[in-house]
Protein backbone atom coordinates (compact mmCIF):
# COMPACT_ATOMS: atom_id res chain seq x y z
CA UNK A 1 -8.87 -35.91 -18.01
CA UNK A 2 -11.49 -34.94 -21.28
CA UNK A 3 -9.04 -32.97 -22.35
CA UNK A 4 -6.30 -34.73 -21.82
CA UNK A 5 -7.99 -37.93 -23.41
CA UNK A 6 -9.17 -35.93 -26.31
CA UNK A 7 -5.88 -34.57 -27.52
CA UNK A 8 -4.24 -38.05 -26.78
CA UNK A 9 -7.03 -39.43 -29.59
CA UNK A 10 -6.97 -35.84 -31.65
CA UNK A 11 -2.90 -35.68 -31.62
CA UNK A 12 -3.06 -39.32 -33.11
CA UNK A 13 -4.87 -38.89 -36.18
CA UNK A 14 -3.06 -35.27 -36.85
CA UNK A 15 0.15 -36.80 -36.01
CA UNK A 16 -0.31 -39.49 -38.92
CA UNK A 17 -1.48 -36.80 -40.99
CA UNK A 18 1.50 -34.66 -40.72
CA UNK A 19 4.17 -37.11 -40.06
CA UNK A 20 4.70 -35.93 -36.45
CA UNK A 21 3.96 -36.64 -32.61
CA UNK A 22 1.83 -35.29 -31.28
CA UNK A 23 0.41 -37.52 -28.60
CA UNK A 24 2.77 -39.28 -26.13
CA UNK A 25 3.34 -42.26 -23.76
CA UNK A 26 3.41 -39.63 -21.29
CA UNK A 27 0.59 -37.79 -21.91
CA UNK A 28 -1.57 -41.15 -21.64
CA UNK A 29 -0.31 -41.76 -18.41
CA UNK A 30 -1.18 -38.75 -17.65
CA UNK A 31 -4.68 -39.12 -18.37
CA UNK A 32 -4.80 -43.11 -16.07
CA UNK A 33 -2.86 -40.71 -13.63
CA UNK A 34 -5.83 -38.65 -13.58
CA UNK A 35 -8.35 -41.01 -13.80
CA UNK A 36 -6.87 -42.37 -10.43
CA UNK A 37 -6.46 -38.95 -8.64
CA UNK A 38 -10.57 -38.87 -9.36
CA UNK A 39 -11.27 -42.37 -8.79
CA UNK A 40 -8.80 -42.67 -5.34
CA UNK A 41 -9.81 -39.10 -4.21
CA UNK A 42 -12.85 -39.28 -4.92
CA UNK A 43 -14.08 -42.39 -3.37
CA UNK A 44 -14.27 -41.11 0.57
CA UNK A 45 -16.33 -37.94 -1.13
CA UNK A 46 -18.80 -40.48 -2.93
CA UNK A 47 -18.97 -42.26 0.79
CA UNK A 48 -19.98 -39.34 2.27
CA UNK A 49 -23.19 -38.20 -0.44
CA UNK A 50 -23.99 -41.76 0.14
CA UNK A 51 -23.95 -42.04 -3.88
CA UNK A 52 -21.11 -45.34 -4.17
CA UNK A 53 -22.62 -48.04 -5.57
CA UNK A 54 -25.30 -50.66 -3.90
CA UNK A 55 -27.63 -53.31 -5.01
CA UNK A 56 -30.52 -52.37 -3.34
CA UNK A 57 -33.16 -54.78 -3.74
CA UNK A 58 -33.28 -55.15 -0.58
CA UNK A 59 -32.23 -52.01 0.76
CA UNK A 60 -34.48 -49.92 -0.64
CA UNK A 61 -37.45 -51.29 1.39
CA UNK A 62 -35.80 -51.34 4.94
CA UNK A 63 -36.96 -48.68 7.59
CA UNK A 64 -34.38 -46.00 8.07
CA UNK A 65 -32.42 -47.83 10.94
CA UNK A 66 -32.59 -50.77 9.22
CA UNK A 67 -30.61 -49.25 6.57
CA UNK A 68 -28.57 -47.42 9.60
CA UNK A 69 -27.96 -51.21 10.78
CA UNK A 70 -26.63 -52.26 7.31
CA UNK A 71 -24.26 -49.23 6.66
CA UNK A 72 -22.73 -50.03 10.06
CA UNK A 73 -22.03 -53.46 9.86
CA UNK A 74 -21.05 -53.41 6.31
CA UNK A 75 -18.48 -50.33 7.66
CA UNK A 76 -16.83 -52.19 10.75
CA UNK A 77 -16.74 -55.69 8.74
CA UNK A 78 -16.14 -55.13 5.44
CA UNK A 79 -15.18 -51.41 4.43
CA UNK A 80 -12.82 -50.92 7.27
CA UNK A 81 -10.87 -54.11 7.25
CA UNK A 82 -10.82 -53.53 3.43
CA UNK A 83 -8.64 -50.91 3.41
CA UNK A 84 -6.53 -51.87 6.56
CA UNK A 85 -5.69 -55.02 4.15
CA UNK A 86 -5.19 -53.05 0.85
CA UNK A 87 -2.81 -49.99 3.22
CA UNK A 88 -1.03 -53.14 4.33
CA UNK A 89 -0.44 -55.41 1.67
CA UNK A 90 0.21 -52.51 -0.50
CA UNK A 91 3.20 -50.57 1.40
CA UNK A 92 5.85 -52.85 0.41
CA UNK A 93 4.82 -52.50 -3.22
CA UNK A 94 4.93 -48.44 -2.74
CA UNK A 95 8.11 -48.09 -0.23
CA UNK A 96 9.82 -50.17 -3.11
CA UNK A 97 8.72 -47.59 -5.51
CA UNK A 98 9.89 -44.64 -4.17
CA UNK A 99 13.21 -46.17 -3.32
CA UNK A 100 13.74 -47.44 -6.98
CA UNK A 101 12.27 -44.33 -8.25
CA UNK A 102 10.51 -46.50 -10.06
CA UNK A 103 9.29 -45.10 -13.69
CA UNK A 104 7.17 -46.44 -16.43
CA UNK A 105 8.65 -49.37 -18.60
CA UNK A 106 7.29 -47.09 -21.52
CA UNK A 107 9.71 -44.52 -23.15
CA UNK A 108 8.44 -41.30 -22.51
CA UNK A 109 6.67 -42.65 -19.19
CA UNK A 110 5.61 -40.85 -16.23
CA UNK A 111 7.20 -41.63 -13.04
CA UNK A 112 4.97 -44.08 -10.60
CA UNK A 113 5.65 -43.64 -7.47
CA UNK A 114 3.63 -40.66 -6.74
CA UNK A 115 0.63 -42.30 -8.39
CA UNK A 116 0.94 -45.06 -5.95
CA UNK A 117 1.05 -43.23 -3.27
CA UNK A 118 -1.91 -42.20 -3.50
CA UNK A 119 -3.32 -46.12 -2.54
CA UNK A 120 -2.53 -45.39 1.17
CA UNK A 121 -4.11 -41.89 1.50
CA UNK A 122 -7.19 -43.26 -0.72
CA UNK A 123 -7.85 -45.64 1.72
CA UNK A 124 -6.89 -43.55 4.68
CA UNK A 125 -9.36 -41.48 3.70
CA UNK A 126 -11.84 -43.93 2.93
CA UNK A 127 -11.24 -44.87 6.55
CA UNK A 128 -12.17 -41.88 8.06
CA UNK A 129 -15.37 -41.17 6.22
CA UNK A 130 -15.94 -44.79 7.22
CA UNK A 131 -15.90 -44.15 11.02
CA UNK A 132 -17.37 -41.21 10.40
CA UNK A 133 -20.42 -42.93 8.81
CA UNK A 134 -20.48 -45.57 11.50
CA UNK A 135 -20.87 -42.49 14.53
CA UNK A 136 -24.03 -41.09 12.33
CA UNK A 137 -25.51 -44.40 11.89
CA UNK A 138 -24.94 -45.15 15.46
CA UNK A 139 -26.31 -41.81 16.57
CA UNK A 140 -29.44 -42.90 13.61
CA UNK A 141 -29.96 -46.38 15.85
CA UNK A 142 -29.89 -44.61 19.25
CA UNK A 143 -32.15 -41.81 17.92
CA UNK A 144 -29.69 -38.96 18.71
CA UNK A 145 -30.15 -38.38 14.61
CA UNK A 146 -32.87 -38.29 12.71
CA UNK A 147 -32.11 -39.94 9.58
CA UNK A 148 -32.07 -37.59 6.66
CA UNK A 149 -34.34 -38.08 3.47
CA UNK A 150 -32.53 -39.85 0.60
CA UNK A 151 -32.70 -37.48 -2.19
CA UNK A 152 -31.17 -38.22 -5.49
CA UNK A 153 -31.27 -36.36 -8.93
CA UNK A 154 -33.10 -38.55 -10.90
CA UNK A 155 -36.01 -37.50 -7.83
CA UNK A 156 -35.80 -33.46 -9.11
């Protein structure tokens, strides 16, 4: 995506320079496209290293199955319903797209509905590592797991 992104700015400049194209509609689609392959792929992985994002004020201070407590209720009623609403409210939008073959309004474009399909398997995914974390933090509450020690980089 760096690279990508970097001769999208570099091909720019030399393209006004030399009085050719270098950079192209495509080739910045490309680089969102890639940005959402991380981002969408990505997000079950980040899940799982327990490294999304949280405002822990409180969190911080709780007891380990306190914190078990929270990541299971926030899983069953808010994660998992999440993505059962975005899979579907966003199927329509994506069977559409592959029927159209739909393509970017941009000349040059990419087409889009591969990049949208990857909404359904995002959160499919996201679904899994989501019951996935609810069975450890069940198995942390019943003490059948012994809750692991939070270890992050800034601690090395």
């Amino acid at each position: 995506m760096v690279i990508v992104g970097t001769w999208n700015v570099v091909g720019r400049y030399l393209g006004r320079i030399t009085g050719t194209e270098l950079s192209s509609n495509s080739f910045i689609e490309a680089q969102w496209y890639i940005f959402d392959l991380v981002f969408f792929l990505g997000s079950a992985y980040v899940l799982q290293h327990d490294e999304h994002v949280r405002v822990d004020v409180f969190y911080s201070q709780c007891s380990p199955k306190r914190k078990a407590l929270i990541n299971l209720l926030g899983t069953v009623l808010f994660l998992i319903p999440f993505c059962i609403l975005v899979i579907m409210f966003s199927s329509g939008t994506i069977i559409d797209s592959w029927i159209d073959q739909e393509v970017s309004p941009d000349p040059g474009g990419l087409p889009r509905y591969p990049i949208k399909t990857l909404i359904p398997i995002a959160f499919i995914l996201l679904i899994f590592q989501g019951i996935s974390e609810a069975i450890k933090n069940i198995a942390i509450l019943t003490d059948r797991l012994a809750p692991q020690e939070e270890t992050h980089d800034t601690d090395l």
